[in-house]
N, C-alpha and C. Protein backbone atom coordinates (compact mmCIF):
# COMPACT_ATOMS: atom_id res chain seq x y z
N UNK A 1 111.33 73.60 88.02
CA UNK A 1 110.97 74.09 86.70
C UNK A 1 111.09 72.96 85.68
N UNK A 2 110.11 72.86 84.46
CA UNK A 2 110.11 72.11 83.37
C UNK A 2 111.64 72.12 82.77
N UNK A 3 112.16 70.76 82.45
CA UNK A 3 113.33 71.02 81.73
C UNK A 3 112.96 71.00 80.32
N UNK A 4 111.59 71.17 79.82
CA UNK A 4 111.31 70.92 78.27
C UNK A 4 111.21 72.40 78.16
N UNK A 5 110.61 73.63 79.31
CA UNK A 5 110.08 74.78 79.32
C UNK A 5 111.97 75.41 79.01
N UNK A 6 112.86 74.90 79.72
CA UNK A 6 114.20 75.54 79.67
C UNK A 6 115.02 75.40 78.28
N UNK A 7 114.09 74.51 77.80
CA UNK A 7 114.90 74.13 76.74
C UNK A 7 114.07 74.72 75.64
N UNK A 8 113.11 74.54 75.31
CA UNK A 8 112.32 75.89 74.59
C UNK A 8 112.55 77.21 74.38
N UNK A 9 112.77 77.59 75.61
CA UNK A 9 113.38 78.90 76.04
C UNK A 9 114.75 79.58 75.75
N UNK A 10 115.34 78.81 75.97
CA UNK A 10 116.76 78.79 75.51
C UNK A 10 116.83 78.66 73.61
N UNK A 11 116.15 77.74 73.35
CA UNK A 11 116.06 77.51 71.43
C UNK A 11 115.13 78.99 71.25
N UNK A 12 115.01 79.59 71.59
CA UNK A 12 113.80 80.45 71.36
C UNK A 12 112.48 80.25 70.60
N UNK A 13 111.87 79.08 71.32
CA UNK A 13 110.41 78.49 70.52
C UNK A 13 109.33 79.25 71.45
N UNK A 14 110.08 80.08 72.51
CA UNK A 14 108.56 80.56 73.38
C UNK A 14 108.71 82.12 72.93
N UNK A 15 107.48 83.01 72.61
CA UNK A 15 107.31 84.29 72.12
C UNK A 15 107.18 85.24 73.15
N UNK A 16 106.71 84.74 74.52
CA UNK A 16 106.99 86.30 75.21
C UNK A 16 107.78 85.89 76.52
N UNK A 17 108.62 86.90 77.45
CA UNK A 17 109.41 86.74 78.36
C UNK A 17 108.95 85.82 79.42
N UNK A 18 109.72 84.65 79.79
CA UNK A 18 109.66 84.39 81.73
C UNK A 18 108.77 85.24 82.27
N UNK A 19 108.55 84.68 83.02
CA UNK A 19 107.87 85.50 84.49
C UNK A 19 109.10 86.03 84.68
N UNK A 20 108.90 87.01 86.17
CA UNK A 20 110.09 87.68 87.00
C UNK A 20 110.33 86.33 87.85
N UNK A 21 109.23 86.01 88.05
CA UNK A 21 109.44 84.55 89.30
C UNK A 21 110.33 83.35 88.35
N UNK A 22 109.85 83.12 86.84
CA UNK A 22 111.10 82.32 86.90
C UNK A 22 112.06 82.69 86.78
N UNK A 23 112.18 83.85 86.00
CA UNK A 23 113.67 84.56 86.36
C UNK A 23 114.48 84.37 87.19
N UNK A 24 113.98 84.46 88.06
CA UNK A 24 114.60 84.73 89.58
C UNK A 24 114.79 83.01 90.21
N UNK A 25 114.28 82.21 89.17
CA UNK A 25 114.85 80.94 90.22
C UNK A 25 115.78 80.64 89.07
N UNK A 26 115.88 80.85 87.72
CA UNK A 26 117.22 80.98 86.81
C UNK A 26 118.08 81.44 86.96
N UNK A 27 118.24 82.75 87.82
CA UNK A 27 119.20 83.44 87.98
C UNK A 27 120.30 82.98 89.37
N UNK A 28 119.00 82.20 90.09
CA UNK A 28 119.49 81.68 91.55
C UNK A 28 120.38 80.56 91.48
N UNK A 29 119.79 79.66 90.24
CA UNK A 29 120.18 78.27 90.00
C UNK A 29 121.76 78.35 89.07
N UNK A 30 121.58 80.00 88.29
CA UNK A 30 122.88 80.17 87.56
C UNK A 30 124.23 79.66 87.74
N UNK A 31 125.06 78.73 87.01
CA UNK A 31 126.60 78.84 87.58
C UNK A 31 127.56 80.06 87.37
N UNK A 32 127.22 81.18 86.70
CA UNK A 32 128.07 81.89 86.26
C UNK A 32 127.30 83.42 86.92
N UNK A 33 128.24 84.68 86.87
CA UNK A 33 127.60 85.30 87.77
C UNK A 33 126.53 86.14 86.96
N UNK A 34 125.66 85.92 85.85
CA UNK A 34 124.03 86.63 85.85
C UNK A 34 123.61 86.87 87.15
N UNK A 35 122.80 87.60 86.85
CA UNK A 35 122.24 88.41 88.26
C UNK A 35 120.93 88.66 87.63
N UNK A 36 120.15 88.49 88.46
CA UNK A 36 118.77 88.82 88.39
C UNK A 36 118.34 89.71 87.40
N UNK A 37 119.00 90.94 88.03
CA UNK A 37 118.89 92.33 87.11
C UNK A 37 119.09 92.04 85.70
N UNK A 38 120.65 91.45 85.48
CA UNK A 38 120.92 91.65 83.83
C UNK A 38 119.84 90.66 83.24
N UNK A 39 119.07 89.71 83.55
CA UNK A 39 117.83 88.69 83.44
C UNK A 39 117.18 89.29 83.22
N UNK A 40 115.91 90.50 83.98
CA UNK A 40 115.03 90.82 83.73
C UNK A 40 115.69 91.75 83.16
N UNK A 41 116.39 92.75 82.66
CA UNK A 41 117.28 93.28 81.73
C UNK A 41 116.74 92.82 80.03
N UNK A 42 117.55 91.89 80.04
CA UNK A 42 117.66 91.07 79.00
C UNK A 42 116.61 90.46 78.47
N UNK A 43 115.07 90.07 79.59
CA UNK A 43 113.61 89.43 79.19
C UNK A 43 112.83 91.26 79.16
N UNK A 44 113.68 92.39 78.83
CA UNK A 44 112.47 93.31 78.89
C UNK A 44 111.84 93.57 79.99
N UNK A 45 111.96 93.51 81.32
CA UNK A 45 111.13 94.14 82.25
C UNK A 45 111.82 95.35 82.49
N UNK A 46 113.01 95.66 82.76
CA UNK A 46 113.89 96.73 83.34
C UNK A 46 114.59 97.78 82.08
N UNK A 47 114.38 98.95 81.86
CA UNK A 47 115.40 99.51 81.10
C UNK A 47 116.67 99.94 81.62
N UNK A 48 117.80 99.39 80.40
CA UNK A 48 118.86 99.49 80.98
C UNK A 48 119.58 100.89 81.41
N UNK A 49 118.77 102.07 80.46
CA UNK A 49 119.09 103.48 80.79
C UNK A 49 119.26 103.83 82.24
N UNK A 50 117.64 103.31 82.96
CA UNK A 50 117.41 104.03 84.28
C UNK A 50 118.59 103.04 85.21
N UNK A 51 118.63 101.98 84.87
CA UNK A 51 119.24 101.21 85.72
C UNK A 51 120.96 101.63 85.96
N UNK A 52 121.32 102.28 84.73
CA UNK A 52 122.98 103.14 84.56
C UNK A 52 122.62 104.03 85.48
N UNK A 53 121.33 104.83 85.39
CA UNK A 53 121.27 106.47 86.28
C UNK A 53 121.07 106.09 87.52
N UNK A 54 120.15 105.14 87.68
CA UNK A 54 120.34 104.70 89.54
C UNK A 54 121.38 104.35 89.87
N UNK A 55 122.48 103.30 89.27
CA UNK A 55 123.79 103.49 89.57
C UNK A 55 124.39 104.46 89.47
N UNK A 56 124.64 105.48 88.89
CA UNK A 56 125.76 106.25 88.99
C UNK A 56 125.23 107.71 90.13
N UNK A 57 123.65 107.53 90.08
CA UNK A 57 122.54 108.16 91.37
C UNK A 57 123.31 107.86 92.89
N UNK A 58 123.65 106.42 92.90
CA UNK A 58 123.98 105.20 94.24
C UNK A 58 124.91 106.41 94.31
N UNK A 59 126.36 105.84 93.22
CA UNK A 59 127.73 105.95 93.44
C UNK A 59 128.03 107.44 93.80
N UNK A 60 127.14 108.31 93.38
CA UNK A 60 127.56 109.81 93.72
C UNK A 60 127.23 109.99 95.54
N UNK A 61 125.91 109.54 96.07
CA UNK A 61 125.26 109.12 96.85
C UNK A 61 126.32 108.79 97.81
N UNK A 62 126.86 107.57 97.39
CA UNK A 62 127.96 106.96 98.24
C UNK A 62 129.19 107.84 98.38
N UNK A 63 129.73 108.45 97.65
CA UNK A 63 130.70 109.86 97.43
C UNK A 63 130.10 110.48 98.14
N UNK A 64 129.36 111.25 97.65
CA UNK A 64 129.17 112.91 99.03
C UNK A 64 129.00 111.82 100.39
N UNK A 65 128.68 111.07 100.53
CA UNK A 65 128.57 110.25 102.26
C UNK A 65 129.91 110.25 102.74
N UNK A 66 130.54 109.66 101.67
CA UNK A 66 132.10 109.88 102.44
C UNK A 66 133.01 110.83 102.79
N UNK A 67 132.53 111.74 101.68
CA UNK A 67 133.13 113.43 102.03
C UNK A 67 132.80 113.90 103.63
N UNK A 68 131.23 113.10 103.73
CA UNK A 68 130.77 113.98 104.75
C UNK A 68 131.36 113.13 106.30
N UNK A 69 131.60 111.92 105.91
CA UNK A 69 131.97 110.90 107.17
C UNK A 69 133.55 111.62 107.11
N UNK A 70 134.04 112.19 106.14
CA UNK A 70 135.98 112.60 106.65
C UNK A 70 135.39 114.00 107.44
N UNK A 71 134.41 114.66 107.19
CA UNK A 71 134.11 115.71 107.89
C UNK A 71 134.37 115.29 109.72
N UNK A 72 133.03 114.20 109.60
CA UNK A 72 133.09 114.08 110.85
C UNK A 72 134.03 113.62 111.77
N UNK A 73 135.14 112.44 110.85
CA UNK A 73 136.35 112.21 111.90
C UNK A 73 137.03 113.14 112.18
N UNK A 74 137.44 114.69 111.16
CA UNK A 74 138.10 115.77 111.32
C UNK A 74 137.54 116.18 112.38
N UNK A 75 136.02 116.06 112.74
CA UNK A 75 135.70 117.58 113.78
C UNK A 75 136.35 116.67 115.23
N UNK A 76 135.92 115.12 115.18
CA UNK A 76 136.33 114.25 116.22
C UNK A 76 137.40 114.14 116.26
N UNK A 77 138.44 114.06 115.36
CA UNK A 77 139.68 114.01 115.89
C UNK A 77 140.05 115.27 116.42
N UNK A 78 139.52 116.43 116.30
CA UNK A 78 140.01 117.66 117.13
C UNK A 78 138.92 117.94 118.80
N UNK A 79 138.36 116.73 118.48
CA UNK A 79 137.12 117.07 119.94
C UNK A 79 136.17 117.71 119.58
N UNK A 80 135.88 118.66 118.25
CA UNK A 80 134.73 119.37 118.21
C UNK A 80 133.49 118.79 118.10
N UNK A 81 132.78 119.73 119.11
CA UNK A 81 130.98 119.01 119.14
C UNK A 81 130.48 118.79 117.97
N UNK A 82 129.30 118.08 117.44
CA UNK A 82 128.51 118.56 116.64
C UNK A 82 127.97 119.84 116.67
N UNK A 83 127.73 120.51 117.46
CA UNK A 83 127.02 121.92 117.52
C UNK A 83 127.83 122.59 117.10
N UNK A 84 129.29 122.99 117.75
CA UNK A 84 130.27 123.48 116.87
C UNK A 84 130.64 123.33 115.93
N UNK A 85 130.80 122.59 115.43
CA UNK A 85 131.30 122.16 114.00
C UNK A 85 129.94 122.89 112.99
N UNK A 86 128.68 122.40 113.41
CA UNK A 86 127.37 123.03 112.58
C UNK A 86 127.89 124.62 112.80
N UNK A 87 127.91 124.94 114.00
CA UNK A 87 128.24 126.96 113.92
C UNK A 87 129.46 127.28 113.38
N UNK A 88 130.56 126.40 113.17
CA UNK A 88 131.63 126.86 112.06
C UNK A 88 131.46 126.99 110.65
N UNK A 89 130.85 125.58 110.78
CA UNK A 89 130.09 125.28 109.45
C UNK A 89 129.46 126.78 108.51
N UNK A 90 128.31 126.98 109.42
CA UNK A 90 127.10 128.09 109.40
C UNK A 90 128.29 129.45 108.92
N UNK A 91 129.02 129.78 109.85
CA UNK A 91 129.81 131.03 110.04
C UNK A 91 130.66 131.06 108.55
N UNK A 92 131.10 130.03 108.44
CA UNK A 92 132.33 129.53 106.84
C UNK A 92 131.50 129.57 105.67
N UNK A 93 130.25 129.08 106.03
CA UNK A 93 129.18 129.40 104.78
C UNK A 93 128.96 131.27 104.20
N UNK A 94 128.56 131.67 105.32
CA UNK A 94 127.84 132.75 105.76
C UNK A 94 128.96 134.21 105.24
N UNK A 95 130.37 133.87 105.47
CA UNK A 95 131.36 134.52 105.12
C UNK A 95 132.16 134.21 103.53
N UNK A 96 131.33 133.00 103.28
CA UNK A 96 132.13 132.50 101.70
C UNK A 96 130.84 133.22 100.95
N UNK A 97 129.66 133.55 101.16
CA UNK A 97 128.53 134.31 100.56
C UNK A 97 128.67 135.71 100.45
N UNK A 98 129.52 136.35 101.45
CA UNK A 98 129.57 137.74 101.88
C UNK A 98 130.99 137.98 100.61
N UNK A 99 132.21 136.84 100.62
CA UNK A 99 133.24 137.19 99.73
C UNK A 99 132.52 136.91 98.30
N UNK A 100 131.83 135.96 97.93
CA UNK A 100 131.18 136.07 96.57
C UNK A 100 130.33 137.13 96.36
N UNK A 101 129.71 137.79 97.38
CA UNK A 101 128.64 138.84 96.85
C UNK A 101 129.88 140.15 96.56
N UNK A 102 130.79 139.67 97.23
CA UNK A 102 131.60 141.28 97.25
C UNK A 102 132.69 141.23 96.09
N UNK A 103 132.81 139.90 95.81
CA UNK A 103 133.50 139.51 94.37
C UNK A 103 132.82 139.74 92.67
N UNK A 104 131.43 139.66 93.10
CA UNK A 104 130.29 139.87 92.21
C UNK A 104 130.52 138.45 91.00
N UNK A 105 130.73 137.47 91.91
CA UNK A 105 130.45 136.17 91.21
C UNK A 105 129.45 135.31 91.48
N UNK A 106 128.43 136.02 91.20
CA UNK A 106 126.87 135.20 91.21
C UNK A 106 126.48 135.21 89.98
């Protein structure tokens, strides 16, 4: 890359954003930890709104996965199949519907 283009850029003498491509070799060449993202962030390609909701989208994502991976060491640490565990599953559902309908908390 031009070191006259970096230095322009930086003084703010240029009027519209980087490419993504130079971005991305600024962000590579960075000593400090910028990241791509907060780059095109910061040049206007990305809004930072959606980029909070896909993270916190990920992190919930990553939560229920783990709820569901302690499921599965529970059914394995007792030996239960997958099939069983799905028909306990099914049966524990099926009976927590029957106490809410009979509770009249719908």
């Amino acid at each position: 890359m031009d070191p006259g283009y970096i230095s322009r850029l930086l003084r703010g003498l240029i009027d519209s954003a980087p490419s993504a491509r130079v971005i991305k070799k600024l962000a590579d060449a960075a000593l400090n930890d910028v990241s791509v993202e907060d780059m095109l962030i910061a040049a206007g390609y990305l809004d930072i709104e959606s980029i909070k909701s896909s993270k916190t989208d990920k992190a919930a994502q990553s939560q229920h996965l783990r709820q569901w991976e302690e499921v599965i060491e529970e059914a394995s640490r007792y030996n239960i199949s997958p099939a069983l565990a799905t028909e306990l599953i099914r049966t524990l559902g099926k009976s927590m519907e029957k106490a809410k309908k009979g509770n009249g908390s719908e």
